[in-house]
N, C-alpha and C. Protein backbone atom coordinates (compact mmCIF):
# COMPACT_ATOMS: atom_id res chain seq x y z
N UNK A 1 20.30 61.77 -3.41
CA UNK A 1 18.94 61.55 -2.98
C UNK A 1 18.91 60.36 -2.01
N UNK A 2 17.94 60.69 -1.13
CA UNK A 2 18.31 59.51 0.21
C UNK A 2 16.84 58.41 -0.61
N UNK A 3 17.24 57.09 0.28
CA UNK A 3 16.34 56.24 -0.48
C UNK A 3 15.89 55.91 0.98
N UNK A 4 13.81 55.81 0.96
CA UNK A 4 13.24 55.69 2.11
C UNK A 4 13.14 54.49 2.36
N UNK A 5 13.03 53.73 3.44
CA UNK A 5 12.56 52.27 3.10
C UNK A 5 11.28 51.90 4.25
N UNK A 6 10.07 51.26 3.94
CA UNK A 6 9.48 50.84 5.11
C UNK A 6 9.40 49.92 5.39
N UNK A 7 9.26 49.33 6.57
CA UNK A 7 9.59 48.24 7.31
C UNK A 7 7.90 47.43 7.07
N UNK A 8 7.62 46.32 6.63
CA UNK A 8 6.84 45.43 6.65
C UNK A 8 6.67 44.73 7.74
N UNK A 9 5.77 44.23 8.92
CA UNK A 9 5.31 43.44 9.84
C UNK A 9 4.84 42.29 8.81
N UNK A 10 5.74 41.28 9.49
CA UNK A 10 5.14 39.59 8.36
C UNK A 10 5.16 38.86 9.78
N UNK A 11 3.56 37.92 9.71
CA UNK A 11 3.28 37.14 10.58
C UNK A 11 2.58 35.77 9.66
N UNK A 12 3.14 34.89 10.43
CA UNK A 12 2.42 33.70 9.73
C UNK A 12 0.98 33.61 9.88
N UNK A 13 0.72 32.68 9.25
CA UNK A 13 -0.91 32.49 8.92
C UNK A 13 -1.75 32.07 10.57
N UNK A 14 -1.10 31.15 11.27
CA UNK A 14 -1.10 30.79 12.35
C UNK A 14 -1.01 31.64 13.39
N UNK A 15 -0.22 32.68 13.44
CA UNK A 15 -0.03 33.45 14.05
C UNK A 15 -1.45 34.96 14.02
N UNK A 16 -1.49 35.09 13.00
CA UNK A 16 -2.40 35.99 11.92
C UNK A 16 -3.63 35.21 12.72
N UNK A 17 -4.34 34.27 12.41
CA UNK A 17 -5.54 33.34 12.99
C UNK A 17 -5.58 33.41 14.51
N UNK A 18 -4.69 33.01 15.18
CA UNK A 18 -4.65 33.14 16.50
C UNK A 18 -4.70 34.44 17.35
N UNK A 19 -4.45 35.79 16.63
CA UNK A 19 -4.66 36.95 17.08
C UNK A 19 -5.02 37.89 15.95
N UNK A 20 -6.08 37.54 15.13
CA UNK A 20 -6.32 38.28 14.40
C UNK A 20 -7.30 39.43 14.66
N UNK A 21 -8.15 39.72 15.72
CA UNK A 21 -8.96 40.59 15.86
C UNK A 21 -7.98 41.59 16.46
N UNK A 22 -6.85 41.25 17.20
CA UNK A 22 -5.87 42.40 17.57
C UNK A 22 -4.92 42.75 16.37
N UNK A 23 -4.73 42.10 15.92
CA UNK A 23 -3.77 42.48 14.71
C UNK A 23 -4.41 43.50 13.65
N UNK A 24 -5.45 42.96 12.98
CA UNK A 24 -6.19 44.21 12.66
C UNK A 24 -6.54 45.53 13.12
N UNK A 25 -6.82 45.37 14.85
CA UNK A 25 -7.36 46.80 14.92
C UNK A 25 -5.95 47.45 15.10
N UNK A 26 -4.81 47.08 15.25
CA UNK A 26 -3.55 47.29 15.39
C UNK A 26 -3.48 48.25 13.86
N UNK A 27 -3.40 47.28 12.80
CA UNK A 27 -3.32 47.86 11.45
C UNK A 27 -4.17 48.97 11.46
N UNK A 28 -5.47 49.07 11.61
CA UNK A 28 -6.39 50.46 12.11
C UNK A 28 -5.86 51.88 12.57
N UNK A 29 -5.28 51.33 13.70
CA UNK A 29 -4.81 52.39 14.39
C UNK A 29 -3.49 52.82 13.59
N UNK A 30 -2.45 51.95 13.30
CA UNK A 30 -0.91 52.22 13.01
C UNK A 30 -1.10 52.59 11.41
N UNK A 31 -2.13 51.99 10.45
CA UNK A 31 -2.10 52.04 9.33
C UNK A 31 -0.50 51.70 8.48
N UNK A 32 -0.12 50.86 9.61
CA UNK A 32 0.80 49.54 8.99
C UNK A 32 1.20 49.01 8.36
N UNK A 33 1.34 47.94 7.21
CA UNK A 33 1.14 47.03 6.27
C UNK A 33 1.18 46.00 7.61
N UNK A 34 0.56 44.97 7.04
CA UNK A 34 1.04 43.46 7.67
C UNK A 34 1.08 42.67 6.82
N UNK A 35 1.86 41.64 6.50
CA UNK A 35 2.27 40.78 5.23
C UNK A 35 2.16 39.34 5.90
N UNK A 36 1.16 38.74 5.59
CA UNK A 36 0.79 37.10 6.50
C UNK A 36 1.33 36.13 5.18
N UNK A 37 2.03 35.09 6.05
CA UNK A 37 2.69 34.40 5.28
C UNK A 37 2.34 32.87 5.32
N UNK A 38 2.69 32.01 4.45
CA UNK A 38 2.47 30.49 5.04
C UNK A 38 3.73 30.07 4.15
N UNK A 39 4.66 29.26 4.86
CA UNK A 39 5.62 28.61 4.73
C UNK A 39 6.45 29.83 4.21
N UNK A 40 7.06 30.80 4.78
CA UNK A 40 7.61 32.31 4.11
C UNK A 40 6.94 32.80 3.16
N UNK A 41 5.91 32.14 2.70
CA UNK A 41 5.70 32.90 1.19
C UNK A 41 4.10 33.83 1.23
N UNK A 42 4.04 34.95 1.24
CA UNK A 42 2.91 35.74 1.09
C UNK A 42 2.14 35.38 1.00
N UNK A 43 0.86 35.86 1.47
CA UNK A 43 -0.58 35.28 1.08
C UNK A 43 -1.42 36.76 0.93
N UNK A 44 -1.06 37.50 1.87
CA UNK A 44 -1.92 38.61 1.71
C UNK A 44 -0.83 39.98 2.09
């Protein structure tokens, strides 16, 4: 059995804030995950 894997988009918090109205409609369209981080560690 093959094992699937999906690829996560992780952007920092800073990064996330500074382009967040594109990043979202991005997630919209791609239905994505995006994984925003602060200091590597998850937030959302």
């Amino acid at each position: 059995m093959l094992e699937v894997s999906h690829y996560e988009k992780t952007l920092a918090i800073t990064e996330f804030k500074a382009h967040a109205l594109q990043i979202l409609a991005d997630v919209a369209k791609t239905k994505e995950p995006v994984v925003v981080t602060k200091r590597g560690k998850a937030l959302a």
